[in-house]
N, C-alpha and C. Protein backbone atom coordinates (compact mmCIF):
# COMPACT_ATOMS: atom_id res chain seq x y z
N UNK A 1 -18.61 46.52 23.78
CA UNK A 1 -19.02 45.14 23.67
C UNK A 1 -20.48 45.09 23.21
N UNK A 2 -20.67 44.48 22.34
CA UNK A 2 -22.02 44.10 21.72
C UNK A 2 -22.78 43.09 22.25
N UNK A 3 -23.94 43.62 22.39
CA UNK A 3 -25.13 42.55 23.38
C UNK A 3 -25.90 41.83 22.24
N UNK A 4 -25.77 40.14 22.66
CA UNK A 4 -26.60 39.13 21.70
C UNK A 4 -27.96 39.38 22.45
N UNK A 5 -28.79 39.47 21.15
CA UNK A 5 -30.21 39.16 21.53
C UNK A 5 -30.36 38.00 22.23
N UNK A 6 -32.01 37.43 21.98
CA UNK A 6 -32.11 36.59 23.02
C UNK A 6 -32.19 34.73 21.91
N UNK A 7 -32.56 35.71 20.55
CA UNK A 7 -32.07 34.53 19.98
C UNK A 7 -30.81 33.97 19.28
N UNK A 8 -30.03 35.05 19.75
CA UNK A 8 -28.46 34.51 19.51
C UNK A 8 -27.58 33.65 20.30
N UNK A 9 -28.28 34.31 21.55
CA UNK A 9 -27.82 33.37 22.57
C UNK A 9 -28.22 32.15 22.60
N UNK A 10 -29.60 32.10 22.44
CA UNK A 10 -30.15 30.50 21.89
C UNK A 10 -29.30 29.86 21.25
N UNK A 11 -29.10 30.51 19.95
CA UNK A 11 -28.71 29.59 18.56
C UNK A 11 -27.18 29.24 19.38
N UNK A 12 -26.61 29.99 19.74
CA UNK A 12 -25.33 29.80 20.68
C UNK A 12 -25.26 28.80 21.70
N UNK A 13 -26.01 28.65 22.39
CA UNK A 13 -25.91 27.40 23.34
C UNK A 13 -26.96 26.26 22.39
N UNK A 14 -27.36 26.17 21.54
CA UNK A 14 -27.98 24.93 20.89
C UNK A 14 -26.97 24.60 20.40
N UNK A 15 -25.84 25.70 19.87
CA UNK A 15 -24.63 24.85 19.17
C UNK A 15 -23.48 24.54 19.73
N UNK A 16 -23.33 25.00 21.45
CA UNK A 16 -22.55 24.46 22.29
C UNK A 16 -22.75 23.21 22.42
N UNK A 17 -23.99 22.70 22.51
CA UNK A 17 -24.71 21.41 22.81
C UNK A 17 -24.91 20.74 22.48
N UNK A 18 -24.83 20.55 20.73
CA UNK A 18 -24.75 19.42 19.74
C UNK A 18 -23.45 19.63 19.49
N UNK A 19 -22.39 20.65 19.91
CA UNK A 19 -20.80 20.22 20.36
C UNK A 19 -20.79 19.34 20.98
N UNK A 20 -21.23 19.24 22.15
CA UNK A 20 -21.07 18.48 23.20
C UNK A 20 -21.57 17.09 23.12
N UNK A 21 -22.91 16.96 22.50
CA UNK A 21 -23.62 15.67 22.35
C UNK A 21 -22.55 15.26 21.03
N UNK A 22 -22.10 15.89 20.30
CA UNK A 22 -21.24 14.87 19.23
C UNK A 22 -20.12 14.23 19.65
N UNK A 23 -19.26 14.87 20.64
CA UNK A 23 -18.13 14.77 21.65
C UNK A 23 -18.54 13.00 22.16
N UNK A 24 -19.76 13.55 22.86
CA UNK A 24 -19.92 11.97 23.91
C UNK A 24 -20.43 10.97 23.15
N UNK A 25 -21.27 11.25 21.70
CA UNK A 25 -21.47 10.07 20.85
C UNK A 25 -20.59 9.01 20.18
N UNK A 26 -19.28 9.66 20.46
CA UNK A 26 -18.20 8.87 20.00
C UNK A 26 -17.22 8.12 21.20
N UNK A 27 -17.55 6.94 21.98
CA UNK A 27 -17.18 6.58 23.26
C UNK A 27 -16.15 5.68 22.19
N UNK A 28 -14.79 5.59 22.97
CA UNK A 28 -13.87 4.39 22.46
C UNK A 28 -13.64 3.82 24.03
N UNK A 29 -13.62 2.80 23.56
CA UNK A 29 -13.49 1.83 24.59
C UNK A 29 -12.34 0.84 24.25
N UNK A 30 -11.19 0.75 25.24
CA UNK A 30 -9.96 -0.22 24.62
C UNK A 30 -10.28 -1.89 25.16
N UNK A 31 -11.53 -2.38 26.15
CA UNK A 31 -11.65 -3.59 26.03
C UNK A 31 -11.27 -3.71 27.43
N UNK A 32 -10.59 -2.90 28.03
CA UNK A 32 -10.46 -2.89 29.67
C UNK A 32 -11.13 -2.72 29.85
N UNK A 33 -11.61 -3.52 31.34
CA UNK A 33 -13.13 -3.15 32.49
C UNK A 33 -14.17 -3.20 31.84
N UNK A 34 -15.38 -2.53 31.99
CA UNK A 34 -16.63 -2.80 31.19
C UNK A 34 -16.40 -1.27 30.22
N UNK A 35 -17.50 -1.50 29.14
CA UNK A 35 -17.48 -0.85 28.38
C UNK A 35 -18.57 0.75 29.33
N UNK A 36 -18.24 2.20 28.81
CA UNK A 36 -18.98 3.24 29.75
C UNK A 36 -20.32 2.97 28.90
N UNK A 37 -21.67 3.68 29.67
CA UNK A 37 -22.25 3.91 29.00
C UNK A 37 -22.32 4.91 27.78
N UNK A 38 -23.34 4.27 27.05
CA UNK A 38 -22.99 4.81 25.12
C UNK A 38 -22.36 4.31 24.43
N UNK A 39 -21.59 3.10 24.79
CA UNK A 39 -20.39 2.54 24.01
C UNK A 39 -21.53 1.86 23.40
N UNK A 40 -20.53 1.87 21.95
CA UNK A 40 -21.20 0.67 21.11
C UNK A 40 -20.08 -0.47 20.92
N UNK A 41 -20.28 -1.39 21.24
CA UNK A 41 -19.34 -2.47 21.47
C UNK A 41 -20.02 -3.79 21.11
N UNK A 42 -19.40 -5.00 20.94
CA UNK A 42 -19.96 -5.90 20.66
C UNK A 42 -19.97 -7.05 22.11
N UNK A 43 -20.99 -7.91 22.17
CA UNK A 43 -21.66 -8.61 23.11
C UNK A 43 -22.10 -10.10 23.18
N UNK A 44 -22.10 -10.69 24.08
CA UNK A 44 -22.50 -12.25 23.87
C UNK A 44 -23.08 -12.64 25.25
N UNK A 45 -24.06 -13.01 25.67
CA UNK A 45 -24.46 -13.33 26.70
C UNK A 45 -25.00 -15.02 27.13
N UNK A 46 -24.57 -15.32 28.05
CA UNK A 46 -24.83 -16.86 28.23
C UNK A 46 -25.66 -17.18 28.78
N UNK A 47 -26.63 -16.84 29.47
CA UNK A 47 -27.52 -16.94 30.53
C UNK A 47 -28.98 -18.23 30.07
N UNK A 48 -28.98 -18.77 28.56
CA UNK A 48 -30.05 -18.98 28.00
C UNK A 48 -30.07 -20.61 28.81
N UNK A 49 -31.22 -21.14 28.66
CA UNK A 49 -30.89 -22.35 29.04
C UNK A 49 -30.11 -23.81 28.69
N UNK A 50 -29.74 -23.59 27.22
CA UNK A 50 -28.77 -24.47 26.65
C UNK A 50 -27.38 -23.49 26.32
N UNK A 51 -27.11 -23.00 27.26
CA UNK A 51 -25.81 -22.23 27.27
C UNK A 51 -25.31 -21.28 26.61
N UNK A 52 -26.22 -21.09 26.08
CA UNK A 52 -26.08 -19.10 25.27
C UNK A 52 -25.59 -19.09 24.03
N UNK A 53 -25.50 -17.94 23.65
CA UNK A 53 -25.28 -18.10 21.91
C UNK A 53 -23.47 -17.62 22.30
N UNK A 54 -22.67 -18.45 21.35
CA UNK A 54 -20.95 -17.68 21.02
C UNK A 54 -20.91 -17.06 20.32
N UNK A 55 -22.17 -16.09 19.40
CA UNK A 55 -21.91 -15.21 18.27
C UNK A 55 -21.64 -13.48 19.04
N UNK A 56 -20.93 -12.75 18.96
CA UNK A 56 -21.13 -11.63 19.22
C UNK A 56 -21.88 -10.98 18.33
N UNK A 57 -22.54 -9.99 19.21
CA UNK A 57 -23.84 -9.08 18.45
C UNK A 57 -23.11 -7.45 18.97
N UNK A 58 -23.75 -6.93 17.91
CA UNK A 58 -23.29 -5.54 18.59
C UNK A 58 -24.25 -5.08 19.15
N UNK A 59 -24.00 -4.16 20.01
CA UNK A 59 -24.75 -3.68 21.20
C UNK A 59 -24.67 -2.30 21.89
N UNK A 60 -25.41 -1.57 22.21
CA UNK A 60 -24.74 0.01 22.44
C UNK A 60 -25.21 -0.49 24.67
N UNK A 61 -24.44 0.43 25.26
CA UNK A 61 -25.02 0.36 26.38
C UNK A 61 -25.42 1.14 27.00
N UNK A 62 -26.68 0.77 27.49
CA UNK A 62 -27.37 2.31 27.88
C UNK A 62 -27.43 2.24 29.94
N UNK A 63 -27.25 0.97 30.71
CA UNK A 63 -26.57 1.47 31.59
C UNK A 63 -26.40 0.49 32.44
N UNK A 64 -25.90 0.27 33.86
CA UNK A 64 -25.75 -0.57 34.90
C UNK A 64 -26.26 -0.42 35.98
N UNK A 65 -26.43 -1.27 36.73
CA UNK A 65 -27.25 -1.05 37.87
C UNK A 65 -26.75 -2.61 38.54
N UNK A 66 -26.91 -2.24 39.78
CA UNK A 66 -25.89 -3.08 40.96
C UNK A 66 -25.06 -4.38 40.00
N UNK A 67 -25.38 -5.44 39.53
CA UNK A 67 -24.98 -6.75 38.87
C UNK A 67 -25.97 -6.94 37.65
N UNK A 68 -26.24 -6.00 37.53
CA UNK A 68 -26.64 -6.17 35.19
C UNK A 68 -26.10 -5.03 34.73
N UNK A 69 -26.36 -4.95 33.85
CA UNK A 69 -26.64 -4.54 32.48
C UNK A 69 -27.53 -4.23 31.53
N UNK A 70 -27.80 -3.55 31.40
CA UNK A 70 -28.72 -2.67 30.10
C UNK A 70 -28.09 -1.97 28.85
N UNK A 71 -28.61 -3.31 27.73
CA UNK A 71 -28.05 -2.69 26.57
C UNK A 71 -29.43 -2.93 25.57
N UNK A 72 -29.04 -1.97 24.33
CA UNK A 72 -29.57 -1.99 22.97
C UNK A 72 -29.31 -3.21 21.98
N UNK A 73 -29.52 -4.20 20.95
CA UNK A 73 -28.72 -4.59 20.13
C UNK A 73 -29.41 -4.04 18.67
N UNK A 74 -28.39 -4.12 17.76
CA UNK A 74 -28.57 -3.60 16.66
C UNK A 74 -30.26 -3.29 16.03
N UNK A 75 -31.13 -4.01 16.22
CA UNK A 75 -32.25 -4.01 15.54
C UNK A 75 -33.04 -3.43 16.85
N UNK A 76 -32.56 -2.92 18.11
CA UNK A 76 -33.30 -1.89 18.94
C UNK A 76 -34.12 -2.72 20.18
N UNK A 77 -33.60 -4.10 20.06
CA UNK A 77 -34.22 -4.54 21.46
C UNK A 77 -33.13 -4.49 22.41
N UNK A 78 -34.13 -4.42 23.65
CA UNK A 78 -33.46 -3.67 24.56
C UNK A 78 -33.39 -5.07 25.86
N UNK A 79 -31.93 -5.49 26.56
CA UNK A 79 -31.99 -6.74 27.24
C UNK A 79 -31.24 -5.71 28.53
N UNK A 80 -31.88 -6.70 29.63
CA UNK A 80 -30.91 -6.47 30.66
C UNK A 80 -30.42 -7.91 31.21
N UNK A 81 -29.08 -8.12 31.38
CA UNK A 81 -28.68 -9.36 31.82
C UNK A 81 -27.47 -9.46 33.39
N UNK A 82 -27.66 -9.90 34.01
CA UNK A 82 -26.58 -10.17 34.71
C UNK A 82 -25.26 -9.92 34.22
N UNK A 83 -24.17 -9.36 34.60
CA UNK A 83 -22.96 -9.32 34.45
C UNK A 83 -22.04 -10.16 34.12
N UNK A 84 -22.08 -11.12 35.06
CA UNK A 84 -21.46 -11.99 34.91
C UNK A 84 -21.57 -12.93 33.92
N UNK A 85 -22.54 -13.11 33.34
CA UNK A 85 -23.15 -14.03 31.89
C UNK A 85 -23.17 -13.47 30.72
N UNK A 86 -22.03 -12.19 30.78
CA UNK A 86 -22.38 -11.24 29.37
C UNK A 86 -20.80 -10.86 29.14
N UNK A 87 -20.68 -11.11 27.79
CA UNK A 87 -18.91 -10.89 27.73
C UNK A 87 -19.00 -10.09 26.54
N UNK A 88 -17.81 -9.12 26.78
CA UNK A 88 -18.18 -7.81 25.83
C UNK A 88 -16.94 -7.91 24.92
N UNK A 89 -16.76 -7.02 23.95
CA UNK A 89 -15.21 -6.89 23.16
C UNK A 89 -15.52 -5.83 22.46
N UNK A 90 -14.51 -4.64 22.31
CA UNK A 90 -14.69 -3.57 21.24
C UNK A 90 -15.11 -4.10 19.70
N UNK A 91 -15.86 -3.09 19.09
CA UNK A 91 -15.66 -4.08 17.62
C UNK A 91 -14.65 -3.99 16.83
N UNK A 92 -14.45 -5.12 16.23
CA UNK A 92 -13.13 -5.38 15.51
C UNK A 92 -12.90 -4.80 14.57
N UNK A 93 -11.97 -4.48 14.33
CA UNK A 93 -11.27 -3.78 12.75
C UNK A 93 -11.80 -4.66 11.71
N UNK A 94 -11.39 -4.52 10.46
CA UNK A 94 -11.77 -4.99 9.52
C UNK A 94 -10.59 -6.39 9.29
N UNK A 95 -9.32 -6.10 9.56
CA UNK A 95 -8.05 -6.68 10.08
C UNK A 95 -8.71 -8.18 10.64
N UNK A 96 -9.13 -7.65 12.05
CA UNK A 96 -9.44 -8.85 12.71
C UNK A 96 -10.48 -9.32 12.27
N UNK A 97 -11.26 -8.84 11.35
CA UNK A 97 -12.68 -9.42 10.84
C UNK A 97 -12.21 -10.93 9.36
N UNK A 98 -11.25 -9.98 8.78
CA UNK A 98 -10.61 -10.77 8.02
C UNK A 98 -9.54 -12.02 8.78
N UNK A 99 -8.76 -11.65 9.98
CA UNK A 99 -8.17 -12.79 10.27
C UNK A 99 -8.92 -13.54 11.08
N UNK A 100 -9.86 -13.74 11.30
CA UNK A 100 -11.29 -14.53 12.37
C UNK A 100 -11.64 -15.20 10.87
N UNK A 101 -12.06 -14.96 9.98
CA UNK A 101 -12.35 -15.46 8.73
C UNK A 101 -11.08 -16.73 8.55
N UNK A 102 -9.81 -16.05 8.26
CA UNK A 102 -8.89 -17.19 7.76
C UNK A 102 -8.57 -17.85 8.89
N UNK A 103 -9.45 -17.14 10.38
CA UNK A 103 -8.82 -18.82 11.75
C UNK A 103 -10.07 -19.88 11.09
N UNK A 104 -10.83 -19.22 11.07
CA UNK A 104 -12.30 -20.33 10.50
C UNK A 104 -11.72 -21.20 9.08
N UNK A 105 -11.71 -20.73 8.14
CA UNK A 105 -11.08 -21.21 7.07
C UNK A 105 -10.35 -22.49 7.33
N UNK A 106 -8.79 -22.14 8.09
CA UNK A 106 -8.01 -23.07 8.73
C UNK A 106 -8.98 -23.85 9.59
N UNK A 107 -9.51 -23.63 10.23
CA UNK A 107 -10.03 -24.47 11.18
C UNK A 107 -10.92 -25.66 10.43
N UNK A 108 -11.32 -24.89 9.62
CA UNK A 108 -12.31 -26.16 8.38
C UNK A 108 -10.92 -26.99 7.36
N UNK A 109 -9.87 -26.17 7.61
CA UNK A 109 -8.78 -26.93 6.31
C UNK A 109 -8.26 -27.89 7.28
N UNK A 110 -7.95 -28.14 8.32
CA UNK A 110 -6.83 -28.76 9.13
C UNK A 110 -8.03 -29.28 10.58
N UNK A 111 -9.02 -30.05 10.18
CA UNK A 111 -9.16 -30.69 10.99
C UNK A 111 -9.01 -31.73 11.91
N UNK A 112 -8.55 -32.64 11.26
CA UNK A 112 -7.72 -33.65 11.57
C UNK A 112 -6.16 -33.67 12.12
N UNK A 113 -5.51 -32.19 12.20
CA UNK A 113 -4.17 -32.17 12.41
C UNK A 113 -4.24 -32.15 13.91
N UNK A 114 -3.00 -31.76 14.54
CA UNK A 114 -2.47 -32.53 15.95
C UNK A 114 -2.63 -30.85 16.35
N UNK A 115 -3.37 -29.28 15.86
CA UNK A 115 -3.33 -28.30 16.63
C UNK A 115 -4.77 -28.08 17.09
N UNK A 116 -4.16 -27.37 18.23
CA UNK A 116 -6.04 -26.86 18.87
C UNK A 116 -5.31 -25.49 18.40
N UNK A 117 -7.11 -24.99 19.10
CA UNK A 117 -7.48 -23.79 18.05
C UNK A 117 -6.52 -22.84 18.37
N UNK A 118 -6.00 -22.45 19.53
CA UNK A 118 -5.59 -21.66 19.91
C UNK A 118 -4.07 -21.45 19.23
N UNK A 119 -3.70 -22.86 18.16
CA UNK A 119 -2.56 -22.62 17.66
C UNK A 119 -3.22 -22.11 16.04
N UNK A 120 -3.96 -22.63 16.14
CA UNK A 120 -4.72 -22.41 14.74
C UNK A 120 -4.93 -20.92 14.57
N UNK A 121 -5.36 -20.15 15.72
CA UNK A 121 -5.72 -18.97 15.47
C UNK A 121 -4.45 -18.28 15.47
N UNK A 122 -3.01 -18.56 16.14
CA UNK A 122 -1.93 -17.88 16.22
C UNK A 122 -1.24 -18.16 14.66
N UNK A 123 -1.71 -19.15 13.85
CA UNK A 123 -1.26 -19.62 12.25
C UNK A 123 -2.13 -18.84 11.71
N UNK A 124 -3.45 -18.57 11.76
CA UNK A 124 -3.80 -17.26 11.26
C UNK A 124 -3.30 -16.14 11.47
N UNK A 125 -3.11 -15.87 12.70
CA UNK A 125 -2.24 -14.11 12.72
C UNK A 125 -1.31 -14.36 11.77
N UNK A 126 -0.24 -15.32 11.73
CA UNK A 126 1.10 -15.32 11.10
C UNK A 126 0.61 -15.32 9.91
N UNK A 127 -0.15 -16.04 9.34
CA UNK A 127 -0.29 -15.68 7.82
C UNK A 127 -0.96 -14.41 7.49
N UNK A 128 -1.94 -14.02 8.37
CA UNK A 128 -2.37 -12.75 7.68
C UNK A 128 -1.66 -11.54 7.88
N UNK A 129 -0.62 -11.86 8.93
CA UNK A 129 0.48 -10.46 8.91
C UNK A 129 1.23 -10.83 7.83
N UNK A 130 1.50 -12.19 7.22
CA UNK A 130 2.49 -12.41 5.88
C UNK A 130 1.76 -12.06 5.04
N UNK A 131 1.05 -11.57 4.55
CA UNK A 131 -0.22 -11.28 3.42
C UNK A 131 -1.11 -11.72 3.06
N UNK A 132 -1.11 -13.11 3.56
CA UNK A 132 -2.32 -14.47 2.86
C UNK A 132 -3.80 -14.04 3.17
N UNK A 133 -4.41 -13.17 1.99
CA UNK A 133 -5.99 -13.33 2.32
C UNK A 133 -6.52 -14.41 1.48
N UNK A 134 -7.96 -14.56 2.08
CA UNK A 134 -9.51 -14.98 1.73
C UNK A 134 -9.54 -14.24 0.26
N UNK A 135 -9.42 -14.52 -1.01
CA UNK A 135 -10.00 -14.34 -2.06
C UNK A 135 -11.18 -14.59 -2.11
N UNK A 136 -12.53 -14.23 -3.27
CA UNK A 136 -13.98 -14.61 -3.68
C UNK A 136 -13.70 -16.28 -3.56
N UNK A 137 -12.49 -16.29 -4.58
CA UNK A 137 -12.23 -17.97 -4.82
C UNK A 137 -12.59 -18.97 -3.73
N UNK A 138 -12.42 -18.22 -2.78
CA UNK A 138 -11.66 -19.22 -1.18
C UNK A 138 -10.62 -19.72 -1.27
N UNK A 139 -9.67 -20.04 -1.97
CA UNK A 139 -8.69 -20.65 -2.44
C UNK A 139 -7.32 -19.28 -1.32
N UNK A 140 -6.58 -19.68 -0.33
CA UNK A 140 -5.86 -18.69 0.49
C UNK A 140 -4.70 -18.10 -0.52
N UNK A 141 -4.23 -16.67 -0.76
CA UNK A 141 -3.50 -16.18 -1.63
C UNK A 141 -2.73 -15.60 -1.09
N UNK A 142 -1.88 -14.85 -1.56
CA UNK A 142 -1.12 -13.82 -0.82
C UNK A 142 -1.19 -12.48 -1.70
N UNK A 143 -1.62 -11.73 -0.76
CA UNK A 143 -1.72 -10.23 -1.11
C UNK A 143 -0.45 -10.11 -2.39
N UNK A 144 -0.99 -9.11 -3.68
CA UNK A 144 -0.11 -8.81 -4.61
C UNK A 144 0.44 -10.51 -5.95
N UNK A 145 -0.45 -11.36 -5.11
CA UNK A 145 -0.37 -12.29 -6.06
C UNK A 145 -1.18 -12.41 -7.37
């Protein structure tokens, strides 16, 4: 058996270890319970005094402590908020990025009709599983048209 020097062994556990750190840089999170720390997930918090923003932001989380939260958002500021005033969601596919687009769309085409949103957004799934995208045009098409 052949004996590693002392800088083989180094180079050997430096590359066990950016094994390992690449392993945990990739957290998936399915949207159950809270997201672990490291997840990068997207975020919305209500706590402001005219009732918080509804945009989700993405957000990585760096940790918890009794009833908050400590996260990152994209441009590197760092919030801690209460739990309960902070609602999380994996980020979306490109799928759901596009059918959130054609619930909006609909929602601007059919204002006046007799559906709330919640049917509006289920007439988006159905059309965008039937093919109907968002062209440049805006004009709604169907895939292969």
């Amino acid at each position: 058996m052949t004996q590693l020097t002392k800088r083989e062994r180094l180079d050997k556990l430096e590359e066990e270890i950016r094994d390992l750190l690449a392993e945990d840089a990739v957290l998936e999170w399915s949207g159950a319970g809270l997201p672990p720390v490291g997840t990068e997930c997207e975020a919305v918090w209500l706590e402001l005094p005219d009732g918080g923003d509804s945009n989700f932001e993405r957000v990585i989380i760096k940790g918890y402590w009794e009833n908050q939260v400590w996260f990152c958002t994209a441009d590197g500021e760092d919030f801690t908020h209460l739990l309960a005033n902070v609602d999380f969601r994996p980020i979306p596919t490109q799928a759901q990025l596009e059918r959130e687009e054609l619930t909006v769309d609909l929602l601007g085409i059919l204002p006046f009709c007799e559906y709330d949103e919640s049917q509006i957004k289920e007439l988006a799934k159905i059309l965008y599983t039937q093919g109907y995208r968002k062209p440049d045009a805006g004009m709604l098409r169907r895939v292969g048209e």
